[in-house]
N, C-alpha and C. Protein backbone atom coordinates (compact mmCIF):
# COMPACT_ATOMS: atom_id res chain seq x y z
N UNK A 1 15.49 110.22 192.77
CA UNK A 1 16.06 110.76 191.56
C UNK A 1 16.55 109.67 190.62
N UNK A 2 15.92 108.25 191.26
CA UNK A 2 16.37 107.37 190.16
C UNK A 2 15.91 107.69 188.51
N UNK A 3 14.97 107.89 188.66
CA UNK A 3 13.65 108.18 187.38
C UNK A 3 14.89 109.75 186.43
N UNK A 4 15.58 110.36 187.08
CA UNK A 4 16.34 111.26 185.89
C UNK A 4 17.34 110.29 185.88
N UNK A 5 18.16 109.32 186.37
CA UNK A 5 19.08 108.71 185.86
C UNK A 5 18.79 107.83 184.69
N UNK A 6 17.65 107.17 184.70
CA UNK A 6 16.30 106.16 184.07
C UNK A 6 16.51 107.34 182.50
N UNK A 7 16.20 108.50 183.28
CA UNK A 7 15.77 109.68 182.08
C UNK A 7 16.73 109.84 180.99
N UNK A 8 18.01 109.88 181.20
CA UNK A 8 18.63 110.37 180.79
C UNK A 8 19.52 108.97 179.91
N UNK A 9 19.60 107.62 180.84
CA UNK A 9 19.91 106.90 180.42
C UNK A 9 18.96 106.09 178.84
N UNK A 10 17.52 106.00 179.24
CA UNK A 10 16.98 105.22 177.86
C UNK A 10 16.18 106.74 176.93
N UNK A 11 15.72 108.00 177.86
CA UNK A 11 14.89 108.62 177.27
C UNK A 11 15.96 109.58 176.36
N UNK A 12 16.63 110.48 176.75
CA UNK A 12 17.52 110.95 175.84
C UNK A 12 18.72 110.15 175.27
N UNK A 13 19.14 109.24 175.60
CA UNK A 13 20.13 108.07 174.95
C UNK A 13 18.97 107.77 173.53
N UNK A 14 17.78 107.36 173.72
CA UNK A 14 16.87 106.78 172.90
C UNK A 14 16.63 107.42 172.28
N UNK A 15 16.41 109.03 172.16
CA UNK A 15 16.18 109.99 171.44
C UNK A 15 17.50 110.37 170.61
N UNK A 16 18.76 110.38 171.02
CA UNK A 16 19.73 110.39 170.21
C UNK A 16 20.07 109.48 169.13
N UNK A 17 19.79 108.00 169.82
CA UNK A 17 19.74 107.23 168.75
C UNK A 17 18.93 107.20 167.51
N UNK A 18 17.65 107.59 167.86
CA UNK A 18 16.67 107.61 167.13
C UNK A 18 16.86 108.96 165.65
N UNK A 19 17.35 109.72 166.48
CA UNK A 19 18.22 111.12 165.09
C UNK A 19 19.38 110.29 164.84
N UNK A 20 19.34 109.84 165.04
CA UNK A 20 21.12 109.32 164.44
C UNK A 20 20.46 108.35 163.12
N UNK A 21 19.78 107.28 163.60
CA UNK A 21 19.10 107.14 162.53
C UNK A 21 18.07 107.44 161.71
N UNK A 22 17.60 108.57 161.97
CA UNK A 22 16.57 108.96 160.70
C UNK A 22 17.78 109.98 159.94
N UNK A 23 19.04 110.86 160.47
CA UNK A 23 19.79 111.26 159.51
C UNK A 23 20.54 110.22 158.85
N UNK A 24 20.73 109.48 159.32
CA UNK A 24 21.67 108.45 158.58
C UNK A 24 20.71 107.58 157.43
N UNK A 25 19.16 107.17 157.63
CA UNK A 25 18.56 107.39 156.72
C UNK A 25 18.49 108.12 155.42
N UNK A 26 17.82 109.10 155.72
CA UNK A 26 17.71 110.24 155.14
C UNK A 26 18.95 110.33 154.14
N UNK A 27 19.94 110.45 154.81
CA UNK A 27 21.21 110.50 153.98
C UNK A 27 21.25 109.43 152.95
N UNK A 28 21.18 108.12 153.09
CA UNK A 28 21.10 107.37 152.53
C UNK A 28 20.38 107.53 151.22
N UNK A 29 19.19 107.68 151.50
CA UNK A 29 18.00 107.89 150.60
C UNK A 29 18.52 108.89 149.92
N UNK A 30 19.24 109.82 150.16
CA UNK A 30 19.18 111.01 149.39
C UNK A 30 20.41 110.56 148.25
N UNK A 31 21.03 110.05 148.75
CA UNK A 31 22.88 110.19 148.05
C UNK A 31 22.19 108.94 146.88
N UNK A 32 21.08 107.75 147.61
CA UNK A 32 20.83 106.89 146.18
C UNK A 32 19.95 107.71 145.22
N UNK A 33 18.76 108.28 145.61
CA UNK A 33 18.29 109.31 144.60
C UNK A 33 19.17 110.24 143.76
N UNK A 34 20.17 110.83 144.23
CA UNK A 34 20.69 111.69 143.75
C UNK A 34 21.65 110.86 142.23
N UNK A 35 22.06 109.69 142.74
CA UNK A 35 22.43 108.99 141.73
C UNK A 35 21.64 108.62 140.42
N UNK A 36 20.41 108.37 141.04
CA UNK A 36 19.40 107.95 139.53
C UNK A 36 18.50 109.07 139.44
N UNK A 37 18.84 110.45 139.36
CA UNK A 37 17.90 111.52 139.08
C UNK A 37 18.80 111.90 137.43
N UNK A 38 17.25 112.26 137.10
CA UNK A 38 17.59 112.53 135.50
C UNK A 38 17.50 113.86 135.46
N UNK A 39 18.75 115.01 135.16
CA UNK A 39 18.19 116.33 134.92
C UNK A 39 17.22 116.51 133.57
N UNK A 40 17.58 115.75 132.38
CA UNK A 40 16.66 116.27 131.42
C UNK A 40 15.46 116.27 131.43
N UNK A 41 14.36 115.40 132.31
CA UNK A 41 13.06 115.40 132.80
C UNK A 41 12.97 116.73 133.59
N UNK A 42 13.47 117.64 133.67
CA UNK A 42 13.05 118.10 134.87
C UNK A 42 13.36 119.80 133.41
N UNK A 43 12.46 120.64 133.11
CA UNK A 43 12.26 121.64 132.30
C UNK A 43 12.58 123.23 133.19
N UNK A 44 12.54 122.85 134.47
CA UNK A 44 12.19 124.03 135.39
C UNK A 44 13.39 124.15 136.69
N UNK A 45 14.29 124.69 136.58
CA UNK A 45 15.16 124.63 137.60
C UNK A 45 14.64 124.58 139.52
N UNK A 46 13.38 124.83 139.13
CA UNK A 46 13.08 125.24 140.72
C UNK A 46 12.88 124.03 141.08
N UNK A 47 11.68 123.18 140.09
CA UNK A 47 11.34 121.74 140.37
C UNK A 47 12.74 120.93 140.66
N UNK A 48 13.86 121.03 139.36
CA UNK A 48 14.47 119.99 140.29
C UNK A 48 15.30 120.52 141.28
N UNK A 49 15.70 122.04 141.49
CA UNK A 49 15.95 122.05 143.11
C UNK A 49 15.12 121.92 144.16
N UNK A 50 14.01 121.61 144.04
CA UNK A 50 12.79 121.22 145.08
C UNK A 50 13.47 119.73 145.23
N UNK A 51 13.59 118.82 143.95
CA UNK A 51 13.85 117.55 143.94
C UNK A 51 14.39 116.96 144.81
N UNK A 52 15.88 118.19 144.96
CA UNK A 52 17.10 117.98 145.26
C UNK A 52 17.18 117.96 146.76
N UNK A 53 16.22 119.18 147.12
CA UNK A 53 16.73 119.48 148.36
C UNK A 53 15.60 118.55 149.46
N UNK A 54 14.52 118.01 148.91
CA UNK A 54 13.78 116.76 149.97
C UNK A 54 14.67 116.70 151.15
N UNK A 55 13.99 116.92 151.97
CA UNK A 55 14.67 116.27 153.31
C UNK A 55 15.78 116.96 154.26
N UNK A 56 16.51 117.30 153.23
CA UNK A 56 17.77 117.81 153.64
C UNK A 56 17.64 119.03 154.98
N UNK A 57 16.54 119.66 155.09
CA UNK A 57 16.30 120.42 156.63
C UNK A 57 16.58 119.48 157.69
N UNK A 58 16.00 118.16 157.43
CA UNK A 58 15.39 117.46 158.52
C UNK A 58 17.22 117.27 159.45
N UNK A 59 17.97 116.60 158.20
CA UNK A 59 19.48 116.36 158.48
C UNK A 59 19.87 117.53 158.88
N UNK A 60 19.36 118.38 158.78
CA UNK A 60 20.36 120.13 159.07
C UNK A 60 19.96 120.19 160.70
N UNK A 61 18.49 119.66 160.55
CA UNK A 61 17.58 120.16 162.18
C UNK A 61 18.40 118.95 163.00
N UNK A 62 18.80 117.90 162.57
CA UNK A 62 19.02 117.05 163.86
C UNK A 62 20.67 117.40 163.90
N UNK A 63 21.41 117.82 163.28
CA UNK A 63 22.33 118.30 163.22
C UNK A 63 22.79 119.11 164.46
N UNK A 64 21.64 120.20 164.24
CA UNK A 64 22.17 121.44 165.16
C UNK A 64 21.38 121.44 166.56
N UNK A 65 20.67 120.17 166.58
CA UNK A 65 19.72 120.40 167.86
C UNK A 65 20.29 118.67 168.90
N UNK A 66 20.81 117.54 167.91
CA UNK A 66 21.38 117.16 168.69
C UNK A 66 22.48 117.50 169.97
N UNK A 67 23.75 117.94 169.72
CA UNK A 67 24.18 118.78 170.99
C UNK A 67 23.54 119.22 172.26
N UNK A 68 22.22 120.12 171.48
CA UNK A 68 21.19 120.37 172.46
C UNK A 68 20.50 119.07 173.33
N UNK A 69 20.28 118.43 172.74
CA UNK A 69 20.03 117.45 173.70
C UNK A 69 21.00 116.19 174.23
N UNK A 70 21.86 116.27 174.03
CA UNK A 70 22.73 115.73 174.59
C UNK A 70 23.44 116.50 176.00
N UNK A 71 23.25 117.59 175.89
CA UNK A 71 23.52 118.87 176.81
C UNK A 71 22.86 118.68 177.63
N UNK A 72 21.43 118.38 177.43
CA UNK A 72 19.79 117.89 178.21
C UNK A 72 20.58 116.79 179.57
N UNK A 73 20.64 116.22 178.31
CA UNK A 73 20.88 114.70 179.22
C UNK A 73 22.00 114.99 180.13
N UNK A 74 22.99 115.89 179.76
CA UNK A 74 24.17 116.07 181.08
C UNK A 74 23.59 117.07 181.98
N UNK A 75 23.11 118.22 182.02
CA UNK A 75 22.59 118.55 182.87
C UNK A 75 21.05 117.81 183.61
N UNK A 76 20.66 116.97 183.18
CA UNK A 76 19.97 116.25 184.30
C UNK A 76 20.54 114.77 184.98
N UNK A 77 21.76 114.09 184.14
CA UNK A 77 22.61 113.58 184.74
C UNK A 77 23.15 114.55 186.21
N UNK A 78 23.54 115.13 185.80
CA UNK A 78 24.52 116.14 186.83
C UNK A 78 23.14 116.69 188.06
N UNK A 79 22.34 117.36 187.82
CA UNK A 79 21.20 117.19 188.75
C UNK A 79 20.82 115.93 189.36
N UNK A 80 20.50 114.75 188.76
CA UNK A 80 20.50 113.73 189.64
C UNK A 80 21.51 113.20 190.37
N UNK A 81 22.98 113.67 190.21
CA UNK A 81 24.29 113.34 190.97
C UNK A 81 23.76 114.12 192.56
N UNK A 82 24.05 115.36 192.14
CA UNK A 82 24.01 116.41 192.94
C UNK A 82 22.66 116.17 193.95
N UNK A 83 21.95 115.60 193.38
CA UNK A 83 20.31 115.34 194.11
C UNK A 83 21.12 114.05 194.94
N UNK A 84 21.60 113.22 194.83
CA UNK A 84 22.29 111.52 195.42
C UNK A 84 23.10 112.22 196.59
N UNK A 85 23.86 113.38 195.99
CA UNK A 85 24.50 113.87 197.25
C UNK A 85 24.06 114.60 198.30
N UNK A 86 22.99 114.73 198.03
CA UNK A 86 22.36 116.15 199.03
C UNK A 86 21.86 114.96 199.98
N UNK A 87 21.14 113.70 199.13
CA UNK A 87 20.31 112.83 200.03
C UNK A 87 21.33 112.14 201.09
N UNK A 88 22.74 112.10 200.45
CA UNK A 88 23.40 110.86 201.84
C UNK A 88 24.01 111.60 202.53
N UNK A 89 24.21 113.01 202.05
CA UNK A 89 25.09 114.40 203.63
C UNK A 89 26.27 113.95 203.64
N UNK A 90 27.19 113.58 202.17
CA UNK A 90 28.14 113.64 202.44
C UNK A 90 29.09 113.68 200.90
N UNK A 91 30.32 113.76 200.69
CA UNK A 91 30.75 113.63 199.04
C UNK A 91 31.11 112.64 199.20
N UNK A 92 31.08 111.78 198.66
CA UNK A 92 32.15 110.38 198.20
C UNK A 92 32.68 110.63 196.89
N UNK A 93 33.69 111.31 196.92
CA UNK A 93 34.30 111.78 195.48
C UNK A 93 34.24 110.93 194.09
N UNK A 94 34.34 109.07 194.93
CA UNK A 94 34.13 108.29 193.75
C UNK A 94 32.93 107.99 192.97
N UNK A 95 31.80 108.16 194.25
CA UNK A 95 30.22 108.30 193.22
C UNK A 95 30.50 109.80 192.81
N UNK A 96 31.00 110.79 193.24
CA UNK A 96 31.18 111.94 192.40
C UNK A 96 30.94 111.66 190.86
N UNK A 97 32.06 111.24 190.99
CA UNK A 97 32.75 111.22 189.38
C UNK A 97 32.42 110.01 188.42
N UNK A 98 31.79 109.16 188.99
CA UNK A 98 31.40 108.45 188.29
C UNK A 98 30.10 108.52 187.68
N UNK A 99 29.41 109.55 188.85
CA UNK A 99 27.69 110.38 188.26
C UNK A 99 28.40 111.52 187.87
N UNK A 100 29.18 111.76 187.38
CA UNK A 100 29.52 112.81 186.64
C UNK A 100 29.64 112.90 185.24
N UNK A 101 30.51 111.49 185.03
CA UNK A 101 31.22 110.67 183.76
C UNK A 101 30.09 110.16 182.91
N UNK A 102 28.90 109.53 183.71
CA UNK A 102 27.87 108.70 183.04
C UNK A 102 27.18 110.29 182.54
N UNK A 103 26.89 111.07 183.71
CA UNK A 103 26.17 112.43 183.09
C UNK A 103 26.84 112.56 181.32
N UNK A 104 27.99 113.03 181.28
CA UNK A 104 28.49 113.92 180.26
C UNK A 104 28.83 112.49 179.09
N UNK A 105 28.48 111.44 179.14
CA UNK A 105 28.26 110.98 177.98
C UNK A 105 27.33 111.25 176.87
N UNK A 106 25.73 111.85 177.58
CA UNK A 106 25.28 112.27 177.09
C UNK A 106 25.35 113.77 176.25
N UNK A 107 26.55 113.99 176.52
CA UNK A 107 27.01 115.30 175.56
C UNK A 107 27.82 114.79 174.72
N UNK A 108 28.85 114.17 174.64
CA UNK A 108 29.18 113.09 173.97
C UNK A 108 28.58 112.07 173.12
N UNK A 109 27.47 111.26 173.23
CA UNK A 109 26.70 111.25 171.99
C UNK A 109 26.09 112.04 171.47
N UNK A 110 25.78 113.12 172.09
CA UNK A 110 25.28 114.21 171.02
C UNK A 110 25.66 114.98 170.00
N UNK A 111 27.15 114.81 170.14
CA UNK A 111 28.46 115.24 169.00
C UNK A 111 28.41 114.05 168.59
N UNK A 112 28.53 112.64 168.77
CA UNK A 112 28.74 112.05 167.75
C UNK A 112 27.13 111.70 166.66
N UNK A 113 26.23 112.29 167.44
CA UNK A 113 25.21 112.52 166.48
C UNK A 113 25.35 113.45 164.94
N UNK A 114 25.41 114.55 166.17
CA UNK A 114 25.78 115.81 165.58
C UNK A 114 26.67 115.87 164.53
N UNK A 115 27.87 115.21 164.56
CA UNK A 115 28.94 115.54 163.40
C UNK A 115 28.88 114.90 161.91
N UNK A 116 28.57 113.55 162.64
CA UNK A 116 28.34 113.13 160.73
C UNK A 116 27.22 113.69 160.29
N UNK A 117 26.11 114.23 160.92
CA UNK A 117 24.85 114.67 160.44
C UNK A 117 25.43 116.18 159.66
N UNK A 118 25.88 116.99 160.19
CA UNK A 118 26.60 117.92 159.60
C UNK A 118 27.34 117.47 158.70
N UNK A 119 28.22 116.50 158.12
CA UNK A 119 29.09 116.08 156.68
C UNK A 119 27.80 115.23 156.25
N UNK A 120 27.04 114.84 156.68
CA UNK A 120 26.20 114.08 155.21
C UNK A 120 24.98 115.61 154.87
N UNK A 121 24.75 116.07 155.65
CA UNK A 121 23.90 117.81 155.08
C UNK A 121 25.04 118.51 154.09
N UNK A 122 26.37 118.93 154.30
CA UNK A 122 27.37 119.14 153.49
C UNK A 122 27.62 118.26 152.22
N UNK A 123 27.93 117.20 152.31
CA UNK A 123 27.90 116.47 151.32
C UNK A 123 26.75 116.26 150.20
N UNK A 124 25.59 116.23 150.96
CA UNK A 124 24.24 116.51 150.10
C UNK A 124 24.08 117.32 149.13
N UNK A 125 24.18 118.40 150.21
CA UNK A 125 23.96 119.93 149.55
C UNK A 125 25.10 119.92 148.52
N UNK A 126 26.22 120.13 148.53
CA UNK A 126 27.18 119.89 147.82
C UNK A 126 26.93 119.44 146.48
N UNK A 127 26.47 117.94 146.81
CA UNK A 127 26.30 117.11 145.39
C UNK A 127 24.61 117.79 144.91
N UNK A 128 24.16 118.40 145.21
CA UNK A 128 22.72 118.90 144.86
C UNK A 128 22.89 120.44 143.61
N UNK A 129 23.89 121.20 144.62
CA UNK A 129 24.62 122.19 143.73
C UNK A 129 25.12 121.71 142.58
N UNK A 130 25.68 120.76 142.73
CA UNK A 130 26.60 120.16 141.36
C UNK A 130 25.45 119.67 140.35
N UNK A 131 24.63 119.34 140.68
CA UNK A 131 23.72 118.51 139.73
C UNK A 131 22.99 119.65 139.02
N UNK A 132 22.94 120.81 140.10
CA UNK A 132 22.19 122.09 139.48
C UNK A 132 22.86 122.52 138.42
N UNK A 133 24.28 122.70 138.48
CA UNK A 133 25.04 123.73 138.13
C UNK A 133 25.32 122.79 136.31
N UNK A 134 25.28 121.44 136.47
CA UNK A 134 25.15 120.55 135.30
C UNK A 134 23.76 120.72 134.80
N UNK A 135 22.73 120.64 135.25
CA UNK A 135 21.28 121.10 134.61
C UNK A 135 21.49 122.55 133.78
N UNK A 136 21.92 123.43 134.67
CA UNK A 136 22.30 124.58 134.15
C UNK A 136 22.89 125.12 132.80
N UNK A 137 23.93 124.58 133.10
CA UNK A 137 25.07 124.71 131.50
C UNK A 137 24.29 123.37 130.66
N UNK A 138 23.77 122.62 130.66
CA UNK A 138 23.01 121.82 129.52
C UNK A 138 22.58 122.47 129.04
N UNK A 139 21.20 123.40 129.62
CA UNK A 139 20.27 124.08 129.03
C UNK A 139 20.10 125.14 128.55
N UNK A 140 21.88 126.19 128.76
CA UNK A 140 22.46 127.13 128.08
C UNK A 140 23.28 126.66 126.90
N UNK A 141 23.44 125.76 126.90
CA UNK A 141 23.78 125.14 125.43
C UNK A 141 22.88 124.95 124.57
N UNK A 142 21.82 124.60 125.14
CA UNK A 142 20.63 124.35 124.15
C UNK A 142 20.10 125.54 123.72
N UNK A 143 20.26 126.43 124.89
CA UNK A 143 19.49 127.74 124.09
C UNK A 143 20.17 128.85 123.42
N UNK A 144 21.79 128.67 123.51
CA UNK A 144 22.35 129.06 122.69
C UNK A 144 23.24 130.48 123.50
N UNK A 145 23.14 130.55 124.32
CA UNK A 145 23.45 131.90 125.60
C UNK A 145 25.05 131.58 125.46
């Protein structure tokens, strides 16, 4: 059962990291676009909420599915504990808990995936509304409403 400790240590550790940075990307990219977007180019409200919203699933999806795999990784942490104990026929409370502790880190980076990915999707969206809601009242001024 070395190969789920292996698993859990580079394959879902690696996979967390890896959402951590394509939202933290993503975010990036979005908050500098959002700075140099011009509403007056844009004639059609849908286009620039299409503009606006690029990407922003992707940050929502790793958001709500990190946890999930961080969850992954503690329950096959915790299976490979439980597998260590069955093999030596006996508890040693201190490998207990110490294949316990390494298990549930992996739930633990998965919230810290998880949470800023949720405030930079909030924050996005947020500033995306605002830019709408300024496109908006421009172009009711212009037309006289």
């Amino acid at each position: 059962m070395a190969y789920l400790s292996a698993l859990v240590d580079y394959g879902i550790m690696g996979l967390l990291v890896l959402m951590s940075v394509a939202a933290l990307a993503i975010a990036i990219e979005r908050f500098l676009s959002y700075r140099n977007i011009n509403g007056g180019k844009f004639h059609d409200k849908r286009a620039l909420e299409f503009e606006l919203t690029k990407r922003l699933h992707l940050i929502a999806t790793i958001a709500s599915n990190a946890p999930y795999v961080g969850l992954l990784g503690t329950v096959l942490g915790i299976m490979a504990t439980f597998y260590t104990m069955g093999l030596e026929g006996f508890a040693d409370t201190g490998k207990i808990m110490i294949g316990l502790s390494m298990a549930l880190k992996a739930t633990a980076v998965g919230l810290l995936v998880a949470i800023p990915s949720v405030v930079f999707y909030n924050l996005l969206l947020r500033r995306a509304k605002g830019i709408i809601l300024e496109w908006e009242l421009k172009h009711e001024r212009r037309e006289g409403v």
